[in-house]
N, C-alpha and C. Protein backbone atom coordinates (compact mmCIF):
# COMPACT_ATOMS: atom_id res chain seq x y z
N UNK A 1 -43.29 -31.45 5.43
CA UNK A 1 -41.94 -30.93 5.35
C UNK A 1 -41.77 -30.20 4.03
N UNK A 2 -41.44 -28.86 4.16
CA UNK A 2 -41.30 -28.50 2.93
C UNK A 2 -39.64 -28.25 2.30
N UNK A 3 -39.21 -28.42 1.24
CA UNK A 3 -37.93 -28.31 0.53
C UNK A 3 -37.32 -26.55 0.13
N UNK A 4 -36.50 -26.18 0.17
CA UNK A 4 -36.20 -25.56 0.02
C UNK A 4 -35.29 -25.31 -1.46
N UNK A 5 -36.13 -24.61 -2.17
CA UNK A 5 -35.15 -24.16 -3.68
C UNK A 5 -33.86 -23.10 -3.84
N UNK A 6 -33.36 -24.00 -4.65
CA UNK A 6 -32.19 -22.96 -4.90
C UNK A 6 -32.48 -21.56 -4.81
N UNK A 7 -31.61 -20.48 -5.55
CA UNK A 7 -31.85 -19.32 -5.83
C UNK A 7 -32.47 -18.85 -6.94
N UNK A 8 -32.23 -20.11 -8.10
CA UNK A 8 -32.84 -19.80 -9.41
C UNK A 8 -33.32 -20.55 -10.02
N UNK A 9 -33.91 -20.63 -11.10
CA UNK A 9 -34.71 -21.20 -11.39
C UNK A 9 -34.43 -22.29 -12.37
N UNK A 10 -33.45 -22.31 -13.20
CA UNK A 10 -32.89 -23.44 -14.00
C UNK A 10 -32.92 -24.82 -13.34
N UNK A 11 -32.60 -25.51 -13.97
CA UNK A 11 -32.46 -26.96 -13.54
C UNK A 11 -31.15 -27.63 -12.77
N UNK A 12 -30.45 -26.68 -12.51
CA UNK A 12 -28.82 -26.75 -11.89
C UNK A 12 -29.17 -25.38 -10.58
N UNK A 13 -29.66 -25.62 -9.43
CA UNK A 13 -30.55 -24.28 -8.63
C UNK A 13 -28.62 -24.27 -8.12
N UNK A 14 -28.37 -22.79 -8.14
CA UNK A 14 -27.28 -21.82 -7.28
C UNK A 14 -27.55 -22.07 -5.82
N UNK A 15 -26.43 -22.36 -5.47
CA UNK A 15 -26.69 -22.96 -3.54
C UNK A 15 -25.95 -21.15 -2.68
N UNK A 16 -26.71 -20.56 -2.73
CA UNK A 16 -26.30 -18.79 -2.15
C UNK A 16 -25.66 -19.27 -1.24
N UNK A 17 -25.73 -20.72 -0.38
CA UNK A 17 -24.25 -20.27 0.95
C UNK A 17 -22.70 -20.58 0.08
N UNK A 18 -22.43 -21.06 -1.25
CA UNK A 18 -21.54 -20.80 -1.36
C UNK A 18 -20.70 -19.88 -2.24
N UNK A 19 -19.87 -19.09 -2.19
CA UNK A 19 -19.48 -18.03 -3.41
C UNK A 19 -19.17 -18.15 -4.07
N UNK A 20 -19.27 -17.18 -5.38
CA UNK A 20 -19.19 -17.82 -6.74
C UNK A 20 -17.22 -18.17 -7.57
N UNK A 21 -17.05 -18.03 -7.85
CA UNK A 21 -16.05 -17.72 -8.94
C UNK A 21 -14.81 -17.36 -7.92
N UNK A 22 -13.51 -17.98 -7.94
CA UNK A 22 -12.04 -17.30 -6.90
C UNK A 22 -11.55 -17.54 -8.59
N UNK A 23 -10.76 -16.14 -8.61
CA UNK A 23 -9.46 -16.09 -9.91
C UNK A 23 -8.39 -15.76 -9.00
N UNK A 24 -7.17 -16.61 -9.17
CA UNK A 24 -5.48 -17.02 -9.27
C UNK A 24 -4.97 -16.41 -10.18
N UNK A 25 -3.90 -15.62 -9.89
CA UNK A 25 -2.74 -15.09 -10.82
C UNK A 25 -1.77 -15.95 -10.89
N UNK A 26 -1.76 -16.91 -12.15
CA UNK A 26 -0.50 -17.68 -12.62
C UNK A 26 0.42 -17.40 -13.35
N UNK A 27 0.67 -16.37 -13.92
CA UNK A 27 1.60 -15.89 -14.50
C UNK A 27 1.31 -14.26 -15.50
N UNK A 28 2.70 -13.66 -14.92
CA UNK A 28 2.71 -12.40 -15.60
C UNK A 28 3.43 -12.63 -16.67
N UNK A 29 3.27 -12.19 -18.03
CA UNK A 29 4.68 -11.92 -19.16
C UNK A 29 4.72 -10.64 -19.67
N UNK A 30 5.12 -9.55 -19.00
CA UNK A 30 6.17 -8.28 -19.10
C UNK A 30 6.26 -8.25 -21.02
N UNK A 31 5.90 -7.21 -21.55
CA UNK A 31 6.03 -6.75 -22.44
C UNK A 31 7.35 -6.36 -22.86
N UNK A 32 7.75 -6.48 -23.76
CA UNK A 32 9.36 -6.74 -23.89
C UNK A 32 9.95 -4.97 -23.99
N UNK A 33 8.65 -4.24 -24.19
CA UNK A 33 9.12 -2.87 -24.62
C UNK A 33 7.63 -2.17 -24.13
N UNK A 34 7.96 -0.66 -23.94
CA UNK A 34 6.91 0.41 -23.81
C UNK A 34 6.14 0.11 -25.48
N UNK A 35 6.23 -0.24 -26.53
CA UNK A 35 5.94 0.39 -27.22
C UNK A 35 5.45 -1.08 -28.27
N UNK A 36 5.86 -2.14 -27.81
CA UNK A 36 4.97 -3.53 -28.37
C UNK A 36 4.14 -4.34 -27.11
N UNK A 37 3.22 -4.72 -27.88
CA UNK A 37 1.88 -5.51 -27.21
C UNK A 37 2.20 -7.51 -27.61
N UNK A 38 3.25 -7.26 -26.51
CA UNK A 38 3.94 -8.64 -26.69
C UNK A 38 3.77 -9.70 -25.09
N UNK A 39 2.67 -9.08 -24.38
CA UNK A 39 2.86 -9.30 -22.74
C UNK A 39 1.27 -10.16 -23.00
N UNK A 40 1.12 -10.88 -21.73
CA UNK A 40 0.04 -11.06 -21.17
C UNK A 40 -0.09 -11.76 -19.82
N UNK A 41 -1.19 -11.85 -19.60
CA UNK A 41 -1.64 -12.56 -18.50
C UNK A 41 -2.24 -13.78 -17.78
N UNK A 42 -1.95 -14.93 -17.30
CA UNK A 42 -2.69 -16.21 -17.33
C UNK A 42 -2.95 -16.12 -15.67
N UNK A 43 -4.67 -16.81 -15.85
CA UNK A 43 -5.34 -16.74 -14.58
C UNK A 43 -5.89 -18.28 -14.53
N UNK A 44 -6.26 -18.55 -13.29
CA UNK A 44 -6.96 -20.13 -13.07
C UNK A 44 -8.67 -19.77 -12.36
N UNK A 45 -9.39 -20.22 -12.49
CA UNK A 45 -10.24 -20.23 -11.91
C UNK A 45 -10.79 -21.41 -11.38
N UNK A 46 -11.63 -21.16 -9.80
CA UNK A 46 -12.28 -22.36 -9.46
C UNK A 46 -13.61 -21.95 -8.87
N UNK A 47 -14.54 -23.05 -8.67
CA UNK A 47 -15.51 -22.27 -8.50
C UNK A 47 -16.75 -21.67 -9.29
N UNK A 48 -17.63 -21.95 -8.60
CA UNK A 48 -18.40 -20.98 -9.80
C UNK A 48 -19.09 -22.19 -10.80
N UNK A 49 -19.97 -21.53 -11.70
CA UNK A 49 -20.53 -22.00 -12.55
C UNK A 49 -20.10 -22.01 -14.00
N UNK A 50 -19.24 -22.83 -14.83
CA UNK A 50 -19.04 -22.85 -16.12
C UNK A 50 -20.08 -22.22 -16.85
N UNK A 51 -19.89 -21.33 -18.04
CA UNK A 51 -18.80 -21.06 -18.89
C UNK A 51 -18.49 -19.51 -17.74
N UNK A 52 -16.99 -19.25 -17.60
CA UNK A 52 -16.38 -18.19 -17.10
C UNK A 52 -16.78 -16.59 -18.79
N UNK A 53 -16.74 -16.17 -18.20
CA UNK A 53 -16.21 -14.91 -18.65
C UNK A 53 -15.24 -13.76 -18.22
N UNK A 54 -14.11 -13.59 -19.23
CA UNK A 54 -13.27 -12.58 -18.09
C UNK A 54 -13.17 -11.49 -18.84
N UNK A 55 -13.03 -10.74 -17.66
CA UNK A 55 -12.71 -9.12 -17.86
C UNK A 55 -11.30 -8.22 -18.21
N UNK A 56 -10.98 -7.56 -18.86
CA UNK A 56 -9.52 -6.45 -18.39
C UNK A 56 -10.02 -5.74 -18.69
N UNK A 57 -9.84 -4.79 -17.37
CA UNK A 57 -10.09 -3.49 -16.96
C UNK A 57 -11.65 -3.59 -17.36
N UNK A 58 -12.30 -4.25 -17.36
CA UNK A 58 -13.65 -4.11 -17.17
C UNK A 58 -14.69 -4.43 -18.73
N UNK A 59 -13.78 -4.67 -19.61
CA UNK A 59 -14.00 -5.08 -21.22
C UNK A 59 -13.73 -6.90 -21.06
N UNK A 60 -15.22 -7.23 -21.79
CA UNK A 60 -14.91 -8.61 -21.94
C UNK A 60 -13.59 -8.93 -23.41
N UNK A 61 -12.77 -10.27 -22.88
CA UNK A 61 -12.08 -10.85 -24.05
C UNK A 61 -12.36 -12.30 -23.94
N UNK A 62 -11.60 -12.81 -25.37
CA UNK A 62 -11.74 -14.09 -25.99
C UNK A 62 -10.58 -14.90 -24.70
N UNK A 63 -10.90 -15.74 -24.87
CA UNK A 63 -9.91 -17.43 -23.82
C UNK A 63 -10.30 -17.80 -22.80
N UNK A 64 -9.64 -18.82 -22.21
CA UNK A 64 -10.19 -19.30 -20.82
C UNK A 64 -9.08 -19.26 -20.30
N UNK A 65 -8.07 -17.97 -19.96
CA UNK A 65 -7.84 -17.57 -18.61
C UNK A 65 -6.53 -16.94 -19.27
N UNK A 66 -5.94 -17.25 -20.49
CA UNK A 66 -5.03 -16.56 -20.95
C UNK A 66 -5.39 -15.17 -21.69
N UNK A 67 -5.30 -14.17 -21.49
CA UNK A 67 -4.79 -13.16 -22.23
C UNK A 67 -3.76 -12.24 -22.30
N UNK A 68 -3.49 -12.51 -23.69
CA UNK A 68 -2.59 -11.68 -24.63
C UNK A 68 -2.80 -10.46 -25.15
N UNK A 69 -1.38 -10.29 -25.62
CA UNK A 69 -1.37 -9.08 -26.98
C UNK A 69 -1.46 -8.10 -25.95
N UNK A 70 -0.97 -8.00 -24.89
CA UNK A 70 -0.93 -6.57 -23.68
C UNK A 70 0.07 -5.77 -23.74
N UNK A 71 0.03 -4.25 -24.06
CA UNK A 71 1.27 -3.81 -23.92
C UNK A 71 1.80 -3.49 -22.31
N UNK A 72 2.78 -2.68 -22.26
CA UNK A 72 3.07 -2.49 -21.01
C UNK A 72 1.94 -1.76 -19.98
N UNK A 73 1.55 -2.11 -18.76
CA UNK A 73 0.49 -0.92 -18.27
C UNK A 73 0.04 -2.01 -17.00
N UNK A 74 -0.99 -0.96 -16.67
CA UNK A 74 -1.62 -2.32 -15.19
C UNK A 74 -3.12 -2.91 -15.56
N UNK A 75 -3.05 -3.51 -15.34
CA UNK A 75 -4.68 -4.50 -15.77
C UNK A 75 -5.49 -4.89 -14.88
N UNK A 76 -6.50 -4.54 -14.58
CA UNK A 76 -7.55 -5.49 -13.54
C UNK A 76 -8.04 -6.70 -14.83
N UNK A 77 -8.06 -7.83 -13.70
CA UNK A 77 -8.24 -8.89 -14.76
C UNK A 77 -9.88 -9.34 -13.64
N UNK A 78 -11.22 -9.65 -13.92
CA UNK A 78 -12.44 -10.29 -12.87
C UNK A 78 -12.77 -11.30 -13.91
N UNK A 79 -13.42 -11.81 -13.58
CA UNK A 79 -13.91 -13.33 -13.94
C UNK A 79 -15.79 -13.33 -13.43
N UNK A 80 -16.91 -13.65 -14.39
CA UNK A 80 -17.61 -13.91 -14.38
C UNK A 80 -18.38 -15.20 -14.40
N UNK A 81 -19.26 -15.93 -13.76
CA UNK A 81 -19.55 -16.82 -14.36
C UNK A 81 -20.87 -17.22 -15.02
N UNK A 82 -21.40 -18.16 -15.22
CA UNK A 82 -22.54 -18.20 -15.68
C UNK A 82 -23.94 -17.83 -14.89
N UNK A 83 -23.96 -17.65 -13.67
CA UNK A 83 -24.61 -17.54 -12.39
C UNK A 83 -24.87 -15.98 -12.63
């Protein structure tokens, strides 16, 4: 009988039937003005392999799921994980 390995090779093997990383929008905070960077965004994640990394607009930032200091505008927010 032979076993079947994960996808990779570490000591924690990635199981490919299930998908990685779902990000939740928990809250918007609206910039108080066009013209201050007083807004941000909080996300949840589940899923996936710790440590996350997230994206806006496609640039990594610092936290685990809050970011700040946004002025007014639209944001793609993705989430990476260690996988």
């Amino acid at each position: 009988m032979a076993l079947m390995a994960g996808c990779s090779s570490d000591d924690d093997p990635v199981d490919c039937e299930k998908n990685g990383p779902s990000i939740n929008l928990n809250q918007v905070i609206s910039a108080t003005s066009c013209s201050t960077s007083d807004g941000g965004i909080e996300v949840a994640v589940s899923g996936g392999k710790e440590p996350y990394t997230f994206l806006v607009n496609g640039q990594p930032v610092e936290g685990e799921g809050v970011i700040q200091n946004l002025s007014a505008g639209v944001y793609s927010v993705a989430v990476r994980d260690a996988n």
